[in-house]
Protein backbone atom coordinates (compact mmCIF):
# COMPACT_ATOMS: atom_id res chain seq x y z
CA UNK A 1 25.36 39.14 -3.57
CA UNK A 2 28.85 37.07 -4.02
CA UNK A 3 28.58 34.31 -6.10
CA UNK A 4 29.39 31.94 -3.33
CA UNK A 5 27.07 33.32 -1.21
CA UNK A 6 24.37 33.00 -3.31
CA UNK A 7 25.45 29.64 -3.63
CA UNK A 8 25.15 28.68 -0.05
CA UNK A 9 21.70 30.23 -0.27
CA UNK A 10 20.67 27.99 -3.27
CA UNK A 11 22.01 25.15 -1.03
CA UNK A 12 20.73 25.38 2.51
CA UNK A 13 17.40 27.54 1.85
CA UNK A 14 15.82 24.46 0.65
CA UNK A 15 17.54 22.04 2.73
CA UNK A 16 16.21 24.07 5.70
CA UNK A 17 12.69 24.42 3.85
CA UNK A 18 12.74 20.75 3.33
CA UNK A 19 13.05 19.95 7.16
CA UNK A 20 10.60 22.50 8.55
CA UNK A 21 8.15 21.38 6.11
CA UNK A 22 8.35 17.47 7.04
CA UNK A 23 8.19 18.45 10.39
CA UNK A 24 5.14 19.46 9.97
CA UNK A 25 4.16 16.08 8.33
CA UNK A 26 4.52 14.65 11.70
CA UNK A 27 2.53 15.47 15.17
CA UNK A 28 1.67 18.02 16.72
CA UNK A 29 0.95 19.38 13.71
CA UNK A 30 0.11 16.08 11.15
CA UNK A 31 -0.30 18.05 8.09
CA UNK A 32 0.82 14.60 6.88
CA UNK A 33 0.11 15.90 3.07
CA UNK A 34 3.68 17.79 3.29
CA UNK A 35 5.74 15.01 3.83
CA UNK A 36 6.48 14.19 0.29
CA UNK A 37 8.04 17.67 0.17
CA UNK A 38 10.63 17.27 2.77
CA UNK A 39 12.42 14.97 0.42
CA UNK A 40 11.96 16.83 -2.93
CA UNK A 41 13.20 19.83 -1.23
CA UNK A 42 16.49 17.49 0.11
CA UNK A 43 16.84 16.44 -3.75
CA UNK A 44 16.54 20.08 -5.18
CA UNK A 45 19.40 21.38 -2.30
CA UNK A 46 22.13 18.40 -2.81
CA UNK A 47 21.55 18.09 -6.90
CA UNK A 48 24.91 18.95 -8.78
CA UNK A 49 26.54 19.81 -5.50
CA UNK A 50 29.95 18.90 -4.02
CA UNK A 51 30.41 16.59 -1.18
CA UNK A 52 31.35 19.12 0.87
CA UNK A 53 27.87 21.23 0.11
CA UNK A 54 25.79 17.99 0.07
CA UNK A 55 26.72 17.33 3.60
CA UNK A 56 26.06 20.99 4.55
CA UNK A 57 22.39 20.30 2.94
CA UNK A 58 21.69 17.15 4.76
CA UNK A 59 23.48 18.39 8.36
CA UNK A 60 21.11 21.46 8.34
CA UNK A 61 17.77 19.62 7.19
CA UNK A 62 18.65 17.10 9.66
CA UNK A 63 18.84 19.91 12.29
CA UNK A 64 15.93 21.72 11.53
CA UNK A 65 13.80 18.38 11.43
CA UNK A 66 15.45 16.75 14.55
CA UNK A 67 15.45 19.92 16.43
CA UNK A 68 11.75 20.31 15.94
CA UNK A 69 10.58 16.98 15.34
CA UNK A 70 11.92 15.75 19.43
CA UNK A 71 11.89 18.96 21.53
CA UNK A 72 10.21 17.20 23.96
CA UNK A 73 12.81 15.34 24.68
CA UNK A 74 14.12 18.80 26.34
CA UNK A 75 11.91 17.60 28.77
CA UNK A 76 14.72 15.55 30.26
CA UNK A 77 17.02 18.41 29.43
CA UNK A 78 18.55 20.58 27.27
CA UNK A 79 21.74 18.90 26.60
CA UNK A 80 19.99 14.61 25.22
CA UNK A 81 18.20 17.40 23.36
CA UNK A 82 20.83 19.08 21.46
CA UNK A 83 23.10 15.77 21.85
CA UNK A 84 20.66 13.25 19.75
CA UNK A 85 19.49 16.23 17.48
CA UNK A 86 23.27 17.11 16.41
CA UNK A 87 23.76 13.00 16.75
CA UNK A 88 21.11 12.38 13.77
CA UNK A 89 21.82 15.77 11.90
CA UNK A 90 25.47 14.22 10.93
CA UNK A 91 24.22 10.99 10.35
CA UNK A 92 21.40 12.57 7.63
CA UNK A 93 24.39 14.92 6.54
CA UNK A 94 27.17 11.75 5.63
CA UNK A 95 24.53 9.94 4.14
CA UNK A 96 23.86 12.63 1.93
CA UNK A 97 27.09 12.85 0.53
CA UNK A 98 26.48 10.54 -2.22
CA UNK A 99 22.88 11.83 -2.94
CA UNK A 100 24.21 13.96 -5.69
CA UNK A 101 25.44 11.03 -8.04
CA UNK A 102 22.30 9.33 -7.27
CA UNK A 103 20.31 12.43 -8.47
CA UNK A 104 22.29 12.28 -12.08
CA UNK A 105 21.49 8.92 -12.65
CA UNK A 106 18.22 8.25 -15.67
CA UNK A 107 15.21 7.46 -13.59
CA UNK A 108 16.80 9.63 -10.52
CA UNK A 109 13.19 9.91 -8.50
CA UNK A 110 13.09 6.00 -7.90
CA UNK A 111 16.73 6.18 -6.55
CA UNK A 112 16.38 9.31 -4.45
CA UNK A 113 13.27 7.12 -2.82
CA UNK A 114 15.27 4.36 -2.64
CA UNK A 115 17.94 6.14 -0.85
CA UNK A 116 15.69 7.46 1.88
CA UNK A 117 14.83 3.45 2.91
CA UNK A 118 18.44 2.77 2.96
CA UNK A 119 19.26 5.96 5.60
CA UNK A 120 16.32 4.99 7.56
CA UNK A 121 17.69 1.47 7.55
CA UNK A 122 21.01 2.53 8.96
CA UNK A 123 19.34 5.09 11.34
CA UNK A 124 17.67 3.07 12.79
CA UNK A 125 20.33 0.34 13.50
CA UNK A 126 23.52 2.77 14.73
CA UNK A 127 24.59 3.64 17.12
CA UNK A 128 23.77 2.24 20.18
CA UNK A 129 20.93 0.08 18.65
CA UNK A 130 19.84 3.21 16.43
CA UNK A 131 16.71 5.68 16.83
CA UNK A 132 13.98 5.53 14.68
CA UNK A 133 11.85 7.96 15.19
CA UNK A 134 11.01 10.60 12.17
CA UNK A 135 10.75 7.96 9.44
CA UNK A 136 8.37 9.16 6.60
CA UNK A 137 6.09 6.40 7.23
CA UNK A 138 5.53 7.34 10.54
CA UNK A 139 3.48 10.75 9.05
CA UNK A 140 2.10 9.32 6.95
CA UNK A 141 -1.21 7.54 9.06
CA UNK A 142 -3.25 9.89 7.57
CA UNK A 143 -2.46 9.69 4.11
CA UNK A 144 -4.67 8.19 1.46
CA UNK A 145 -2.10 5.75 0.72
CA UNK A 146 -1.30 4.45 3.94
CA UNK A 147 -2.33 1.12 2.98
CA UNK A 148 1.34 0.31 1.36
CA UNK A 149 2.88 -0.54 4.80
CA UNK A 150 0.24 -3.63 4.46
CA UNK A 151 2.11 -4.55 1.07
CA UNK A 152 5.74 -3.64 2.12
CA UNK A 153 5.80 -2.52 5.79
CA UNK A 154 7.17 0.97 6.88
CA UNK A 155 10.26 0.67 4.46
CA UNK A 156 8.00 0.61 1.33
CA UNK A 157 5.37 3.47 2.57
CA UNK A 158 8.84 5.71 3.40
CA UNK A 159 10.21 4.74 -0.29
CA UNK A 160 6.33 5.66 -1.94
CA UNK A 161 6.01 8.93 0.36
CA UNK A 162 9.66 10.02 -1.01
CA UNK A 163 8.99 8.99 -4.31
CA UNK A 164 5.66 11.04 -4.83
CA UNK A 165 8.37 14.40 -3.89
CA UNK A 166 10.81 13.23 -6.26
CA UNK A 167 7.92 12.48 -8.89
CA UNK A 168 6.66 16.24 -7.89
CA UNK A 169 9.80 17.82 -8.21
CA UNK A 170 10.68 16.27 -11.62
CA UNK A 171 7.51 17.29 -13.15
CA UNK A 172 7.92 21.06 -11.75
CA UNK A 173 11.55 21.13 -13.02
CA UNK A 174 11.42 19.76 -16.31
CA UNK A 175 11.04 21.82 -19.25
CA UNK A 176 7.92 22.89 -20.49
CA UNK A 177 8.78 21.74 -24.21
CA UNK A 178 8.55 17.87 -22.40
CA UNK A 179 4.97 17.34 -21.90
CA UNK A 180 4.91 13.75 -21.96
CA UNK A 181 7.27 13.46 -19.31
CA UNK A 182 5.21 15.69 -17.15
CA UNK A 183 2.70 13.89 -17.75
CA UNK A 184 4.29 10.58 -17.07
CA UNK A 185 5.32 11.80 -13.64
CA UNK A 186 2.15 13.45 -12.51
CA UNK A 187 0.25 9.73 -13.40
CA UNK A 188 3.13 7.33 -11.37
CA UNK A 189 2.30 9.94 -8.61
CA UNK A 190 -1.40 9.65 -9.10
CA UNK A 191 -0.52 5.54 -9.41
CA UNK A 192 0.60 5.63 -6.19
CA UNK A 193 -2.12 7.31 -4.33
CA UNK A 194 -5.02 5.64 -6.31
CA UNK A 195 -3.82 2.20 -5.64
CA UNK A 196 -4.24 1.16 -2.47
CA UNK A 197 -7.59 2.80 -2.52
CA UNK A 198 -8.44 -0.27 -4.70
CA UNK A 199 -6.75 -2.77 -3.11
CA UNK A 200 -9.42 -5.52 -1.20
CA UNK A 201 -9.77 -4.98 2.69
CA UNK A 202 -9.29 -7.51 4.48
CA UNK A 203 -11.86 -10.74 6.05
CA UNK A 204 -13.68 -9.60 8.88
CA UNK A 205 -12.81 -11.45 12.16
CA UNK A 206 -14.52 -14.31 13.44
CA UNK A 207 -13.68 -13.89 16.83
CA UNK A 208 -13.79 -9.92 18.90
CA UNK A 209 -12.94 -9.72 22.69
CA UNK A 210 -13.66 -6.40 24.77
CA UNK A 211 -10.56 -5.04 25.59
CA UNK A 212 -10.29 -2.52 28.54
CA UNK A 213 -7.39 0.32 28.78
CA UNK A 214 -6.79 2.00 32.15
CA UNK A 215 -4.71 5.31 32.09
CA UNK A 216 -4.34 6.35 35.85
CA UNK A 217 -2.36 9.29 34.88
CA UNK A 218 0.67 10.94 37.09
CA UNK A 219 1.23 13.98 38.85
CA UNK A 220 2.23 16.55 36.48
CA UNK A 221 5.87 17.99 37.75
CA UNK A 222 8.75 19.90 36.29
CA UNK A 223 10.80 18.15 38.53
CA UNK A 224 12.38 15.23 36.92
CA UNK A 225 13.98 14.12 40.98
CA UNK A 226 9.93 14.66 42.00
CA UNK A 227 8.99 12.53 39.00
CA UNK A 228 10.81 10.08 39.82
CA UNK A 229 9.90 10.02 43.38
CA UNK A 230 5.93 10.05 42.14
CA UNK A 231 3.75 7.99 44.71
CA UNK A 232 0.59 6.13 44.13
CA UNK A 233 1.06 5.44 40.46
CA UNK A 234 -0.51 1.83 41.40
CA UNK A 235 -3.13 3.34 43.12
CA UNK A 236 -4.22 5.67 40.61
CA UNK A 237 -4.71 2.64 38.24
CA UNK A 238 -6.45 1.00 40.94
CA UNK A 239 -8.72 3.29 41.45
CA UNK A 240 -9.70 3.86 37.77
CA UNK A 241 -9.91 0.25 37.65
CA UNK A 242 -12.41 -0.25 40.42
CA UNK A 243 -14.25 1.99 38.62
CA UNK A 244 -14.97 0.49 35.80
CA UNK A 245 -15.75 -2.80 37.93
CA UNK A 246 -18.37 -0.56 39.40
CA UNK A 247 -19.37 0.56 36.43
CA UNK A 248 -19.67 -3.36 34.88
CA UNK A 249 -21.35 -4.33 38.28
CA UNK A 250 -24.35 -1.56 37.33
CA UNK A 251 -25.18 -2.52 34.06
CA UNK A 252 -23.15 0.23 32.70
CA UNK A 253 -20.02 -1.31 30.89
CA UNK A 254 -19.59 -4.14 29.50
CA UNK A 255 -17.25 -6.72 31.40
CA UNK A 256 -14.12 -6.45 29.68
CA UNK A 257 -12.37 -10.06 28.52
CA UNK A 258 -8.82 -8.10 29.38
CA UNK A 259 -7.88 -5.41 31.27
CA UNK A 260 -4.01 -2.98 30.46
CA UNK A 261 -2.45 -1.07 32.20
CA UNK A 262 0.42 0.41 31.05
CA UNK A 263 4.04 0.65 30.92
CA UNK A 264 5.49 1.57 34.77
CA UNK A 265 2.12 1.45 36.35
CA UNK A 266 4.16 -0.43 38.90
CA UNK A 267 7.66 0.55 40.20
CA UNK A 268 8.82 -2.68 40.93
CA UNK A 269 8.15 -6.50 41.62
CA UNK A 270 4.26 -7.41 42.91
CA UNK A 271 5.32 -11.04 43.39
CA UNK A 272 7.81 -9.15 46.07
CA UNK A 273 6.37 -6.35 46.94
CA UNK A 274 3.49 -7.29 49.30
CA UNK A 275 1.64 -4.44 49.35
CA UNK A 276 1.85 -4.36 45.39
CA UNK A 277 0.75 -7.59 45.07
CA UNK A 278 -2.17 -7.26 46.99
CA UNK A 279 -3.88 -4.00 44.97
CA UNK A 280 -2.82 -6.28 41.78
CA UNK A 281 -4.93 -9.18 43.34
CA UNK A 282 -7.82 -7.43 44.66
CA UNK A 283 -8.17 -5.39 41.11
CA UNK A 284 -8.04 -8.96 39.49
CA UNK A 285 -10.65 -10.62 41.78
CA UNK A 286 -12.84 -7.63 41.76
CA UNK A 287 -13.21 -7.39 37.93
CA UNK A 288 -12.73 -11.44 37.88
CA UNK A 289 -10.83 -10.49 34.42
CA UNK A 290 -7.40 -11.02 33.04
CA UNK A 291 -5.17 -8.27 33.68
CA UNK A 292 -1.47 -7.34 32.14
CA UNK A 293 0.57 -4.86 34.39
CA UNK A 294 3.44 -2.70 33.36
CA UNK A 295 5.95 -3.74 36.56
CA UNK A 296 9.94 -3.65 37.20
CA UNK A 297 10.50 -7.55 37.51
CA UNK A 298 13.41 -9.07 38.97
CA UNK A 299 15.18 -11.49 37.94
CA UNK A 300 18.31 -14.13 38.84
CA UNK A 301 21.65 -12.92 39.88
CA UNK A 302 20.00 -9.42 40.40
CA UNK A 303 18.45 -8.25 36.99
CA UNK A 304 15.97 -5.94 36.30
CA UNK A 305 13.24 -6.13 33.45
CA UNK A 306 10.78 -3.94 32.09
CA UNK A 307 8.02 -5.68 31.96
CA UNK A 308 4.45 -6.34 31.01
CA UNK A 309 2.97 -8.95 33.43
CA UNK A 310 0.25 -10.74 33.06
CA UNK A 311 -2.30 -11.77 35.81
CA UNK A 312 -5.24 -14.28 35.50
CA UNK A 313 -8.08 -14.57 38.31
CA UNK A 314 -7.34 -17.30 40.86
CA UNK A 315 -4.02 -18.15 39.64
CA UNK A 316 -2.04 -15.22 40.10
CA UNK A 317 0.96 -13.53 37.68
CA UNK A 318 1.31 -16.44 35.05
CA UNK A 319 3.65 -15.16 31.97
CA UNK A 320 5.22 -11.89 31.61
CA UNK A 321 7.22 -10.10 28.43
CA UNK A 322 10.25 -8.47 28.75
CA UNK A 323 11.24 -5.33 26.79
CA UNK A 324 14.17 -6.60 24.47
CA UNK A 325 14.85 -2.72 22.87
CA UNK A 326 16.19 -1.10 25.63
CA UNK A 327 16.56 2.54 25.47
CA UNK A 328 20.33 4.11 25.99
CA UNK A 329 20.68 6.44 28.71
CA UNK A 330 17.22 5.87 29.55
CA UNK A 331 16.95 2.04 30.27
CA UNK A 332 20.59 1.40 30.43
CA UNK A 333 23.62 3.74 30.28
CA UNK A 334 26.62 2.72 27.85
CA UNK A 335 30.05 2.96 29.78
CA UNK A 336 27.88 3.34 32.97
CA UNK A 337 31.46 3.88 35.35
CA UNK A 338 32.11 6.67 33.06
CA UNK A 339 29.30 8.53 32.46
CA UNK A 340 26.60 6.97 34.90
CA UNK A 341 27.34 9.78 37.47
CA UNK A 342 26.52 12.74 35.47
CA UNK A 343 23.41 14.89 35.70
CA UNK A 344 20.06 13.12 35.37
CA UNK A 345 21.91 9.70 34.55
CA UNK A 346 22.06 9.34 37.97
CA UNK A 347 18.49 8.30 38.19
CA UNK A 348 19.13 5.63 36.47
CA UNK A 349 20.29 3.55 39.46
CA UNK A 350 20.62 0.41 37.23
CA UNK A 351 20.56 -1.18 33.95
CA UNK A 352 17.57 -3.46 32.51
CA UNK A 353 18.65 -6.83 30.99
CA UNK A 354 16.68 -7.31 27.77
CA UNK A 355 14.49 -9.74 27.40
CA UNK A 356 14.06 -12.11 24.66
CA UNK A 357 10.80 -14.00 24.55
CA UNK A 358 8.87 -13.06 21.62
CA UNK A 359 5.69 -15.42 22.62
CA UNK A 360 2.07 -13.91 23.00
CA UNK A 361 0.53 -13.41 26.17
CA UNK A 362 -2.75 -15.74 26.41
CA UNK A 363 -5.93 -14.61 27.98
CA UNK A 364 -8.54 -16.78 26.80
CA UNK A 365 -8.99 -16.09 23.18
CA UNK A 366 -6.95 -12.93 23.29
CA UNK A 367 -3.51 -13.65 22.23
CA UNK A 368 -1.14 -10.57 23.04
CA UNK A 369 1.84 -9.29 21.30
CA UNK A 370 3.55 -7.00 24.05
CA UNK A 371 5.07 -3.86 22.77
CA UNK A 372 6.54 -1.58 25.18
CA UNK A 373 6.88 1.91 24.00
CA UNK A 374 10.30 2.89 21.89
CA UNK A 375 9.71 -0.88 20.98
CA UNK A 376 6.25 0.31 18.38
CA UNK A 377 9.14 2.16 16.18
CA UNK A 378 11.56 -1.24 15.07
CA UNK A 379 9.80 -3.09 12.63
CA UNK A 380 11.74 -6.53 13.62
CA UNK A 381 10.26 -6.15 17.24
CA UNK A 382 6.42 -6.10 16.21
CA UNK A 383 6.51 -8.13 13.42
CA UNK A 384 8.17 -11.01 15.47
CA UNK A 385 4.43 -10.36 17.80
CA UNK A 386 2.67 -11.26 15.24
CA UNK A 387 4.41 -14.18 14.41
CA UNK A 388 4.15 -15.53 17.10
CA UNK A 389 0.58 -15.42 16.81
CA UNK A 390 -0.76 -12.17 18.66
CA UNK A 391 -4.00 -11.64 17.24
CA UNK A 392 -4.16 -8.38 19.41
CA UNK A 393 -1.11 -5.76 19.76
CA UNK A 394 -0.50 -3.92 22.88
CA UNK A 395 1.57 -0.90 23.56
CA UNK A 396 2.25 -0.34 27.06
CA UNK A 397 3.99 2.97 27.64
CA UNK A 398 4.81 5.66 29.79
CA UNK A 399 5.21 9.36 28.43
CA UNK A 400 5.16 11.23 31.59
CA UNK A 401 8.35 12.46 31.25
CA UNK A 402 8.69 13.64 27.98
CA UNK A 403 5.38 15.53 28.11
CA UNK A 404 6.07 17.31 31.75
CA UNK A 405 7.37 20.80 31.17
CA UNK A 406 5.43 21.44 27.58
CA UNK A 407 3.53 19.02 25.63
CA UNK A 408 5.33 19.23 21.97
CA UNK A 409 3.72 15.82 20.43
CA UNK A 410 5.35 13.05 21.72
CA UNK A 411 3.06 10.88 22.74
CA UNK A 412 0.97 11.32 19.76
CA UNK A 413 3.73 10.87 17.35
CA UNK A 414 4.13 7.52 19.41
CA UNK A 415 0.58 6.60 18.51
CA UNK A 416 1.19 7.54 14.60
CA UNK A 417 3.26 4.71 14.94
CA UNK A 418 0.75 2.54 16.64
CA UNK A 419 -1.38 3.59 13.43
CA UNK A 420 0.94 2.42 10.61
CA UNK A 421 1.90 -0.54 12.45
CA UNK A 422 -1.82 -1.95 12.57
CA UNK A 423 -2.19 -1.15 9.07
CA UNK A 424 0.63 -3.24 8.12
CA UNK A 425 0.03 -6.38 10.29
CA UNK A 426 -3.77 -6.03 9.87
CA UNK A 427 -3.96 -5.96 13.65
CA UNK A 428 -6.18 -3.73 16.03
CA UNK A 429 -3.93 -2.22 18.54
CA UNK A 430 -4.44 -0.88 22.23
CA UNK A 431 -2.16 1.60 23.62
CA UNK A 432 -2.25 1.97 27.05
CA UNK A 433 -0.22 5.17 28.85
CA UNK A 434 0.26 6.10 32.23
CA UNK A 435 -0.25 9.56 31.49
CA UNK A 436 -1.61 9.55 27.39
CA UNK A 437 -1.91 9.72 25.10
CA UNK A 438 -3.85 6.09 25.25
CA UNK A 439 -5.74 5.11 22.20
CA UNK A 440 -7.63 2.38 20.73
CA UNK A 441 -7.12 1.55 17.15
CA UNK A 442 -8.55 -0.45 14.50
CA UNK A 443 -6.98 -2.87 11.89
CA UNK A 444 -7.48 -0.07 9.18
CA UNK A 445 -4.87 2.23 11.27
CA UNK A 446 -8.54 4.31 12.49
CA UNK A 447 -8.66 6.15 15.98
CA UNK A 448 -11.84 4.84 17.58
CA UNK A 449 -11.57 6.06 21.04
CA UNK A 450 -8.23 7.99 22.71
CA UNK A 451 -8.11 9.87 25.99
CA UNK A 452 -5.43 12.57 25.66
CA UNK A 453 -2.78 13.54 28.19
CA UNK A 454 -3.11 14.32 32.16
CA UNK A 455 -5.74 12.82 32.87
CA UNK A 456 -7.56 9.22 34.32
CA UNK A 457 -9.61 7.88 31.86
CA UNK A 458 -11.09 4.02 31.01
CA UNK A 459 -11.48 3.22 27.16
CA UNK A 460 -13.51 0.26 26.67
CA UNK A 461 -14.42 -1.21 23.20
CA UNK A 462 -14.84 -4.75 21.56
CA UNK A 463 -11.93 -5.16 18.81
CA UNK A 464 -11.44 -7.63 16.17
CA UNK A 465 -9.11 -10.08 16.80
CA UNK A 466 -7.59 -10.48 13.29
CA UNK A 467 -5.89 -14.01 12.26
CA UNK A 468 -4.87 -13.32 8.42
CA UNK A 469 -0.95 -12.72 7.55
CA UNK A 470 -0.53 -9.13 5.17
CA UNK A 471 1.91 -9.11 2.57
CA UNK A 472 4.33 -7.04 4.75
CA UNK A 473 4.59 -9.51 7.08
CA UNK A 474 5.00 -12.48 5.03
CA UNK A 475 7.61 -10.54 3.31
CA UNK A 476 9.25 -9.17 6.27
CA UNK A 477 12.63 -7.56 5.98
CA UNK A 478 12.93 -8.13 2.08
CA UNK A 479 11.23 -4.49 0.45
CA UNK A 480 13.53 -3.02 2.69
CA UNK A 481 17.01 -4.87 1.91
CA UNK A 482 15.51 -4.52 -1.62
CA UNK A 483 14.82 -0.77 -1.52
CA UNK A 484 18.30 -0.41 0.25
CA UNK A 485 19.94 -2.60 -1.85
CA UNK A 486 18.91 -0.53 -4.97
CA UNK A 487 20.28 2.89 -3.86
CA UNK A 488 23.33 0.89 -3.42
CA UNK A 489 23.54 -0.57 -6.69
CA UNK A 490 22.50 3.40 -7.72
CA UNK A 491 25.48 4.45 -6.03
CA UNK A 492 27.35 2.27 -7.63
CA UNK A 493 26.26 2.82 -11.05
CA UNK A 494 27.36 6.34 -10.42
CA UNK A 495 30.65 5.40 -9.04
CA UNK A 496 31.59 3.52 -12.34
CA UNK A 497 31.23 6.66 -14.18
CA UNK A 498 34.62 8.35 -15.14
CA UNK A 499 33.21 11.74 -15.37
CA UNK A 500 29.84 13.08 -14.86
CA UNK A 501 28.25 13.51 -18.29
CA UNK A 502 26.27 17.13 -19.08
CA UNK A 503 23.04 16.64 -17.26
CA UNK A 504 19.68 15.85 -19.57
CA UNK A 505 17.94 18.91 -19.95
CA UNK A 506 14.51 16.96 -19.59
CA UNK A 507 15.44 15.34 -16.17
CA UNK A 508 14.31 18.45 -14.20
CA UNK A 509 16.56 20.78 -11.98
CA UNK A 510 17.01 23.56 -14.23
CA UNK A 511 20.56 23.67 -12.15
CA UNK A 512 24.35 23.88 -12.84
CA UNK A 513 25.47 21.34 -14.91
CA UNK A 514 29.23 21.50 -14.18
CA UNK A 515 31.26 18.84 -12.62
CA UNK A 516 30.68 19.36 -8.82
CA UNK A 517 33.63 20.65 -7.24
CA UNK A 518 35.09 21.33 -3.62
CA UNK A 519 34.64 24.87 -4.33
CA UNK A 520 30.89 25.52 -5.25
CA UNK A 521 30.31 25.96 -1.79
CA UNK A 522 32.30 28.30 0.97
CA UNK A 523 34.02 25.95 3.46
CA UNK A 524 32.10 27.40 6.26
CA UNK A 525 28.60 26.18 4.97
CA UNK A 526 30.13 22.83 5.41
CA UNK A 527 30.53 23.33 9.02
């Protein structure tokens, strides 16, 4: 084998390795305990590379994790598929760049950790309001040490879940001869599982309320035109609805003190669409309960919001919140008179006008935070909830589309997020679906009753309606400018450097030492 093809090897084997195994991390699969490997295997690709091979390692572990990680977003189509996959891929592979000076810097792990907060950070900001999904935390509802996120949020359970890999790797790459330092890296690993096991939960609630979640499901279709001309949506949530009033009226459910139903359930306005209005009505006068819709409101000088509505027996719709993260090209198309005609765009007939009302939706002693769907994966948009004052979070959504053709874990990777974000506000949280995956969860990030996807269901249960402020969300932003911040100052460090100094043989990555140069990698493994 030629020396620069073995080099190639060295480089994108593991990069490739890296992003099939935190794939895996996430749903469908949650093997959540392989996460940590995705970035060691990232680390042990870009260390003592060029630039040119360090974006080659990052472009194709950003491909293989994209690729897999949202294939059901080929639901829509082939081409948003391979678009936002490449999209990401590029992003991961120019922020990876500079991983390699990071990686030859004394106490490398915590800056390698750091450095995954600081890409998620930008990732999830640019372009076009950023995307999200596939942050470590997000796999991570499962893991032992999910409890971080209530310490630090997402940011801080990412930088933990990267820095048990980096801890990993260094203690598998560092000479035998340095016990101590093996040692040292296998206990901060073990220090960062054990301690939230040990950390104190929190005050049980003095107040619960029964909360009701109505998934009416949707025809199942392959046909995104038929989807989108899908009748009785309304009804189907109607009709699940009146039976659970039945159900209540026989002794057989408890009355609920609020009643969801999700994302879309309506198509557009009930306070102008008569015949809408009326099923609303009679399903809020039957159950005599407080109800919050999912409905396309309109608003002055002809806007559109997505919206959850809220409707209180005898007085009608009396406070509604608007979806302020809109989705591009799925909510609203960016330079609509250029590329609003092609394909599938064209059922997007016009663009939502975000919202910007952040204040709970009250229903007697149940005080909502509103989260509607893509909305669950910005930290800024459910932590301003909670502010508020929510003492209940509610995610209506509507994953019909992305789960049509093949199921391939969206709407459970949704509800992974749902997971991690009660953990760190100490909140239960009801997800509500028009299709599924709806869920109930409680403050501990704990499933305790789902229905899964196609089909009507009612989940009823009484939740606690927390009051107490985590650390995360007294802290807010700060671990991750901090954690971002530090794999800048890393970066810097590194920068200062006139020449790259022979590498420690007891930092691990029993690699090249040479200077990194344009040439350790063939120019078409950049490509």
């Amino acid at each position: 084998m030629r020396p620069q093809t073995s080099a190639a090897l060295r480089t994108l084997a593991p990069a490739a390795a890296g992003g099939l195994l935190l794939y895996a991390a996430f749903p469908p699969l949650g093997l959540c305990f392989l996460a940590p490997l995705g970035p060691a295997l990232l680390a042990l690709a870009a260390r003592g590379r060029s630039k040119r091979a360090a974006f080659a390692a990052g472009t194709v572990f950003g491909l293989v994790f994209f690729g897999s990680l949202i294939v059901w977003l080929a639901n829509l189509g082939t081409l948003p598929w391979l678009a936002l996959t490449v999209v990401q891929a590029l992003i991961l592979g120019l922020a990876t760049i500079p991983l390699p000076r990071l990686l030859a810097l004394p106490g490398w792990p915590v800056f390698a950790a750091a450095w995954w907060v600081a890409v998620e950070a930008v990732r999830g900001r640019a372009p076009l309001g950023g995307f999200p999904w596939g942050r470590l935390a997000f796999s991570q509802a499962d893991a032992p040490y999910a409890a971080w996120a209530a310490l630090g949020g997402a940011p801080l359970l990412t930088f933990v879940t990267a820095l048990l890999g980096s801890l990993l790797l260094y203690a598998a790459t560092v000479p035998t001869d340095r016990r101590r330092k093996v040692l040292a890296a296998c206990a901060g690993a073990a220090t960062l599982v054990a301690v939230p096991l040990i950390l104190p939960t929190a005050a049980p609630a003095k107040r619960t309320a029964v909360v009701a979640v109505i998934q009416g499901n949707v025809p199942r279709t392959r046909s995104l035109p038929e989807q989108a001309r899908v009748q009785g949506v309304a009804e189907n949530h109607a009709r699940e609805t009146a039976r659970l009033t039945a159900a209540v009226r026989r002794g057989d459910a408890e009355r609920p003190d609020v009643v969801l139903w999700p994302e879309n359930a309506l198509d557009s306005d009930p306070t102008r669409d008569p015949v809408l209005g009326s099923l609303v009505a009679d399903s809020v006068r039957a159950l005599d309960r407080p109800l919050l819709v999912g409905a396309i409101l309109r608003g002055p000088r002809d806007t559109s919001y997505n919206a959850g509505q809220l409707w209180l027996p005898g007085q009608g719709p009396v406070a509604f919140y608007a979806k302020r993260q809109l989705v591009p090209f799925g909510e609203y198309i960016p330079a609509r008179s250029l590329l609003g005609g092609l394909g599938s765009l064209q059922l997007i007939p016009r663009d939502f006008t975000p919202g910007r009302s952040t204040k709970p939706l009250v229903a007697g002693r149940v005080r909502m935070g509103d989260v509607i769907c893509y909305e669950i994966a910005y930290d800024g948009r459910v932590r301003d909830s909670v502010r508020a004052g929510a003492n209940l979070l509610v995610i209506q959504t509507n994953n019909a589309t992305y789960e049509r053709a093949f199921e391939a874990g969206e709407s459970d990777q949704q509800l992974a997020m749902a997971r991690i974000r009660a953990i760190e506000f100490g909140r239960a949280v009801a997800v509500s679906s028009t299709s599924g995956v709806s869920a109930l969860v409680a403050p501990d990030g704990r499933v305790t009753d789902r229905a899964n996807t196609w089909r009507s269901a009612t989940l009823e249960r009484r939740v606690p309606l927390m009051e107490g402020r985590t650390v995360a969300e007294r802290l807010g932003a700060w671990p991750e400018a901090l954690l971002a911040g530090s794999a800048v100052a890393g970066l810097a460090t590194g920068l200062r450097r006139r020449r790259r100094p022979t590498a420690d043989p007891s930092a691990g990555f029993p690699l090249s030492d040479e200077t990194p140069n344009e040439t350790s990698l063939p120019a078409a493994a950049g490509h």
